[in-house]
C-alpha atoms as a PDB file:
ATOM      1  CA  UNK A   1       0.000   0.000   0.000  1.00  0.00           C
ATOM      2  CA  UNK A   2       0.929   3.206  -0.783  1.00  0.00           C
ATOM      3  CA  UNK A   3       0.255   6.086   1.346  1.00  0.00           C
ATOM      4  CA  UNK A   4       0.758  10.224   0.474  1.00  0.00           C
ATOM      5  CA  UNK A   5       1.154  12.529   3.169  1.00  0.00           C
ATOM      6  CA  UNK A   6       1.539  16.444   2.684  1.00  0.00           C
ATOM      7  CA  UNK A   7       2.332  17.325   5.939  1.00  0.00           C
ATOM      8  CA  UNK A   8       3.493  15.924   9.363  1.00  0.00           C
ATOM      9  CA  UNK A   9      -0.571  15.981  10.694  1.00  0.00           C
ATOM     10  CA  UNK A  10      -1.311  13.265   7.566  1.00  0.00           C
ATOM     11  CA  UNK A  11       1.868  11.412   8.699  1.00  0.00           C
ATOM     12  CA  UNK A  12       0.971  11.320  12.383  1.00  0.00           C
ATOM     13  CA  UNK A  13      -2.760  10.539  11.398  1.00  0.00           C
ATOM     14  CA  UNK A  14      -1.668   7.553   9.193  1.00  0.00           C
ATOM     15  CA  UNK A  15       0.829   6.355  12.355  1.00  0.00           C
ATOM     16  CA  UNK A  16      -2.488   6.655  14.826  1.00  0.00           C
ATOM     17  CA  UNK A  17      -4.395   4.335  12.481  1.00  0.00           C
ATOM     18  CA  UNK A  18      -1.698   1.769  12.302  1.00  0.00           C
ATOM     19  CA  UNK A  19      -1.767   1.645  16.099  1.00  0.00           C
ATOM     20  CA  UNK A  20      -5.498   1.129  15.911  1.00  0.00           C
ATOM     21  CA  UNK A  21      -4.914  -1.486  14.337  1.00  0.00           C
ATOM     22  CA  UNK A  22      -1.956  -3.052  15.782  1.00  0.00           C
ATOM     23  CA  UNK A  23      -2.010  -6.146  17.109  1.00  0.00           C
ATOM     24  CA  UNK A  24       0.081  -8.088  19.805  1.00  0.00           C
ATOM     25  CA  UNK A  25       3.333  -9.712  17.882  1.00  0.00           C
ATOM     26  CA  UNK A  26       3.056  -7.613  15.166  1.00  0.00           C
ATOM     27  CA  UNK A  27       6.707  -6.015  13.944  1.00  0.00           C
ATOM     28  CA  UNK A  28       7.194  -2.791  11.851  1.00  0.00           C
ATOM     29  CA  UNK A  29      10.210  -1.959   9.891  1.00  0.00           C
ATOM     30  CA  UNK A  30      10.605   1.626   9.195  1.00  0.00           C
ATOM     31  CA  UNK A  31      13.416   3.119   6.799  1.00  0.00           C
ATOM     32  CA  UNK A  32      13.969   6.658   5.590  1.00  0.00           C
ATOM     33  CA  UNK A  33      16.533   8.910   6.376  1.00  0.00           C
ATOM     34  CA  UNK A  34      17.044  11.689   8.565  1.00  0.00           C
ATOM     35  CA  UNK A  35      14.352  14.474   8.831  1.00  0.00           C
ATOM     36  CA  UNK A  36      11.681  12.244   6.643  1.00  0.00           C
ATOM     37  CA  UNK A  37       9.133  11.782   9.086  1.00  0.00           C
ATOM     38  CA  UNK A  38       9.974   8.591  11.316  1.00  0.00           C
ATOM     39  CA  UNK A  39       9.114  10.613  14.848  1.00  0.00           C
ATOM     40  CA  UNK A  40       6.447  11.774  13.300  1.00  0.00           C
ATOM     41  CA  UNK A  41       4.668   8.168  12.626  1.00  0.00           C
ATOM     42  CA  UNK A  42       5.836   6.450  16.074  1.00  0.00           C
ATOM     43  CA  UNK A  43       3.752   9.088  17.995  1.00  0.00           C
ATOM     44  CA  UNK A  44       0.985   8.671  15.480  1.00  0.00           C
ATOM     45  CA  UNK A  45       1.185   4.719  16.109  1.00  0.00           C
ATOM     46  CA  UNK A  46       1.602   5.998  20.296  1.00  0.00           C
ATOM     47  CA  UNK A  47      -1.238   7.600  20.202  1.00  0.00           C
ATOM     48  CA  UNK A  48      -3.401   4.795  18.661  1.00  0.00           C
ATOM     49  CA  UNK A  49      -2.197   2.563  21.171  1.00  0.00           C
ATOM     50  CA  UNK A  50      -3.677   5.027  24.084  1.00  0.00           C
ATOM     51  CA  UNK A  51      -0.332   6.164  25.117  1.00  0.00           C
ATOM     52  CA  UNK A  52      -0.178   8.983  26.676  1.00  0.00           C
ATOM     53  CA  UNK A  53       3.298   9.364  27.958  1.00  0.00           C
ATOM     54  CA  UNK A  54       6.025  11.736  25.704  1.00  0.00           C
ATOM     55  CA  UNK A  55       7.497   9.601  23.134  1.00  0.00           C
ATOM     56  CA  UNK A  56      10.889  10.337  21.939  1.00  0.00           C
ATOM     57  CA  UNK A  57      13.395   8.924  19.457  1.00  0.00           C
ATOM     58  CA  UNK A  58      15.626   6.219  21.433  1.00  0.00           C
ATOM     59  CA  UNK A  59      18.787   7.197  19.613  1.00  0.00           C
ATOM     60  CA  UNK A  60      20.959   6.679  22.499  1.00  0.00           C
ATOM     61  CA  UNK A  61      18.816   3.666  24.531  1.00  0.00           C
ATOM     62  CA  UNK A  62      18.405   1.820  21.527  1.00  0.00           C
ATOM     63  CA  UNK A  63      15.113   0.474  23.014  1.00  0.00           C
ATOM     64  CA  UNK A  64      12.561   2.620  24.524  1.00  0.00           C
ATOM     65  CA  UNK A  65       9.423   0.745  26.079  1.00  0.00           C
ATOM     66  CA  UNK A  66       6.155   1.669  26.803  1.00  0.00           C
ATOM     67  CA  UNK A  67       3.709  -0.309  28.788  1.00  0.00           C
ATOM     68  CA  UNK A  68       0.712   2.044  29.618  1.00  0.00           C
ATOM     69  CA  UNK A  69      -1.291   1.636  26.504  1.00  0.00           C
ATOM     70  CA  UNK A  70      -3.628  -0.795  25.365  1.00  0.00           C
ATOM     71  CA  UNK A  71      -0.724  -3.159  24.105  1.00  0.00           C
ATOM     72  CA  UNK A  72       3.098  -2.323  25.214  1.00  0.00           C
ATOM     73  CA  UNK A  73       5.185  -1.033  22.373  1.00  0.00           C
ATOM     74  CA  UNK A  74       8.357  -1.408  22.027  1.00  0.00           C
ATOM     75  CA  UNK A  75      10.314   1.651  20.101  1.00  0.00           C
ATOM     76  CA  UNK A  76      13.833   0.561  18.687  1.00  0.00           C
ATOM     77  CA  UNK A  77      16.347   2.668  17.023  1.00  0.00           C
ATOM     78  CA  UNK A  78      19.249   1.093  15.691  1.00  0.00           C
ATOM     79  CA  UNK A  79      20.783   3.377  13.880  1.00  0.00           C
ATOM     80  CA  UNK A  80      23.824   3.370  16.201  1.00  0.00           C
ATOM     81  CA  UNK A  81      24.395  -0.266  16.475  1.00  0.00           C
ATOM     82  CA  UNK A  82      28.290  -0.954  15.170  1.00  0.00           C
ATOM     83  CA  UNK A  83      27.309  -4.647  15.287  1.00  0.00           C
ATOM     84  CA  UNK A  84      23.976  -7.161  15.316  1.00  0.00           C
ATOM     85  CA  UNK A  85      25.544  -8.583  18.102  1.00  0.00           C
ATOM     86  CA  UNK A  86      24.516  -5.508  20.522  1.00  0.00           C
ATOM     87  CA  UNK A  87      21.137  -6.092  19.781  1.00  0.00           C
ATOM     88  CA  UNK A  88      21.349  -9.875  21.924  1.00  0.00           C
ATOM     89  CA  UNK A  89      23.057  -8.129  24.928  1.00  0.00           C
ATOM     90  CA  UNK A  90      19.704  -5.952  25.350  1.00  0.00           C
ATOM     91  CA  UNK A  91      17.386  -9.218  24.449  1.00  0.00           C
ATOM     92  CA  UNK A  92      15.878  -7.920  21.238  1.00  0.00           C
ATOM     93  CA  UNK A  93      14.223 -11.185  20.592  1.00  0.00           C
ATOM     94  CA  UNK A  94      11.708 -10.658  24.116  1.00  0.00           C
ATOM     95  CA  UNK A  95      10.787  -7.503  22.087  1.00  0.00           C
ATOM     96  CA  UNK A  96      10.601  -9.177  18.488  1.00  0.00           C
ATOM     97  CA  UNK A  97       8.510 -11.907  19.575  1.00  0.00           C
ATOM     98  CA  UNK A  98       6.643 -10.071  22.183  1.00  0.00           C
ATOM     99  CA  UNK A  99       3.711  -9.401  23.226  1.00  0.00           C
ATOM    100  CA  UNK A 100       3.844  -5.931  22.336  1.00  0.00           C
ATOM    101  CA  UNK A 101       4.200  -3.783  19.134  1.00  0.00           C
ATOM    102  CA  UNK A 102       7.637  -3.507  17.922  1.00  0.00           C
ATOM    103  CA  UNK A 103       8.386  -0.664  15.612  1.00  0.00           C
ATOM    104  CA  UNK A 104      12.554  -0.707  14.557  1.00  0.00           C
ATOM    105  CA  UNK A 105      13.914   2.568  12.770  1.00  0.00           C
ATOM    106  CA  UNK A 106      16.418   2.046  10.740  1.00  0.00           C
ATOM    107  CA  UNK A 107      15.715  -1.933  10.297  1.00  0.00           C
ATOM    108  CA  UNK A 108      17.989  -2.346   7.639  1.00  0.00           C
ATOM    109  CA  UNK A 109      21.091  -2.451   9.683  1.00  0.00           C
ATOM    110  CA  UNK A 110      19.901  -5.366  11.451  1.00  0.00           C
ATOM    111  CA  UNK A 111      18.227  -7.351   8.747  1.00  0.00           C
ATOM    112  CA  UNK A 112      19.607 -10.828   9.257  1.00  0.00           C
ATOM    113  CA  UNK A 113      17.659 -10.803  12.679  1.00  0.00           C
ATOM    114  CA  UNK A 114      14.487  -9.810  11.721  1.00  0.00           C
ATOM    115  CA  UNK A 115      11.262 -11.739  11.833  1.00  0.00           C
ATOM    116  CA  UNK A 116      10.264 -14.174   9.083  1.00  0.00           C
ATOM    117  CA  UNK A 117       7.844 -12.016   8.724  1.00  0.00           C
ATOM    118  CA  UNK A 118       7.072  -7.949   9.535  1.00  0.00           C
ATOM    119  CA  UNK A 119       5.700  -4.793   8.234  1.00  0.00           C
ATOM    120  CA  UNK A 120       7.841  -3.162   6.164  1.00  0.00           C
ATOM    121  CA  UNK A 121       6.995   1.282   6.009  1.00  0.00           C
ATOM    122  CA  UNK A 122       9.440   3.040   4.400  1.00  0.00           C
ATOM    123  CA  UNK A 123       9.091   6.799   3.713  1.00  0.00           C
ATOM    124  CA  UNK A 124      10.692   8.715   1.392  1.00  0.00           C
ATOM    125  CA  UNK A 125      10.695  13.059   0.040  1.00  0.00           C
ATOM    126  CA  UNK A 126       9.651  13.950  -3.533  1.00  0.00           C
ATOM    127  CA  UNK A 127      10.270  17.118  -3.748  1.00  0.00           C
ATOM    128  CA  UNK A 128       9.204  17.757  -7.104  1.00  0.00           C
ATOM    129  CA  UNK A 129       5.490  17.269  -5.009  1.00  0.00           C
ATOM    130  CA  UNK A 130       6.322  19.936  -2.006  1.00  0.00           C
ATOM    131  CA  UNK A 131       8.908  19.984   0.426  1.00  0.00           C
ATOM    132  CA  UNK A 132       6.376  18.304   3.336  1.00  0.00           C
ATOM    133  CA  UNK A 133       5.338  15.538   0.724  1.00  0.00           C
ATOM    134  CA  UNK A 134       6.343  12.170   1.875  1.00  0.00           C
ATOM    135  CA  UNK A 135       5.416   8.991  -0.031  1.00  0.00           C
ATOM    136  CA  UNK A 136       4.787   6.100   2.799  1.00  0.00           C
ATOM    137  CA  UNK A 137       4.865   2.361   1.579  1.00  0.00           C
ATOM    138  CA  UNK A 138       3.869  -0.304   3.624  1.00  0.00           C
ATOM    139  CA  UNK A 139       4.630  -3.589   3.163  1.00  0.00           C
ATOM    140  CA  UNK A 140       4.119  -7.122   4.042  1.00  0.00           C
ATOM    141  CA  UNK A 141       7.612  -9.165   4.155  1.00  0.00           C
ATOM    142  CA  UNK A 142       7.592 -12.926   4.440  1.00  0.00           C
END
């Protein structure tokens, strides 16, 4: 599916509707670079799940949980991982195969430990459409 969002309320509105429909287990991949919208989504998908708390990037945690909504979610970002291994010292597969909702920015640094299966978003710019445009893709990897 492909979603188009023209400003950061459509991208936070489409992330609020995925955690509406989120469902224990389920794993999100989300890829795009810097400044493209990523924050933007996770509080969307927070805010579906009845979370109320701030929600913040976990660039420095890796791993930020959240347990007061309907379902926990579990907010990864990877992006400073220098090796796959890191992600077994914090026990990334009690996330992954949770009970929770596991969203992972920047996913394709730790592919080869991913889920069979998971969401894939990815959002990228066009600016030819607007500088706020953002194309979102979701997809279904088995």
């Amino acid at each position: 599916m492909i979603f188009e969002s023209f400003c950061e309320t459509d991208t936070f509105e489409l992330g609020v509707k995925i955690g509406q429909e989120a469902k224990p287990g389920d794993v999100y991949t989300l890829i795009g670079d810097l400044g493209v919208g990523k924050t933007a989504l996770t509080k969307g998908v927070a805010k579906g799940l009845e979370i109320t708390e701030p929600i913040s990037s976990p660039t420095f945690t890796i791993v930020q949980v959240y347990d007061e909504g309907r379902i926990p979610f579990y907010h990864f970002d990877v992006y400073r991982i220098g090796d796959v291994e890191e992600m077994d010292e914090i026990g990334y597969e009690d996330y992954f195969y949770g009970d929770g909702v596991t969203f992972i920015e920047w996913a394709n640094l730790i592919e080869e430990i991913l889920p069979s299966s998971y969401r894939q978003i990815v959002i990228e710019k066009d600016l030819e459409k607007g500088f706020d445009y953002r194309r979102i893709t979701i997809e279904e990897i088995k």
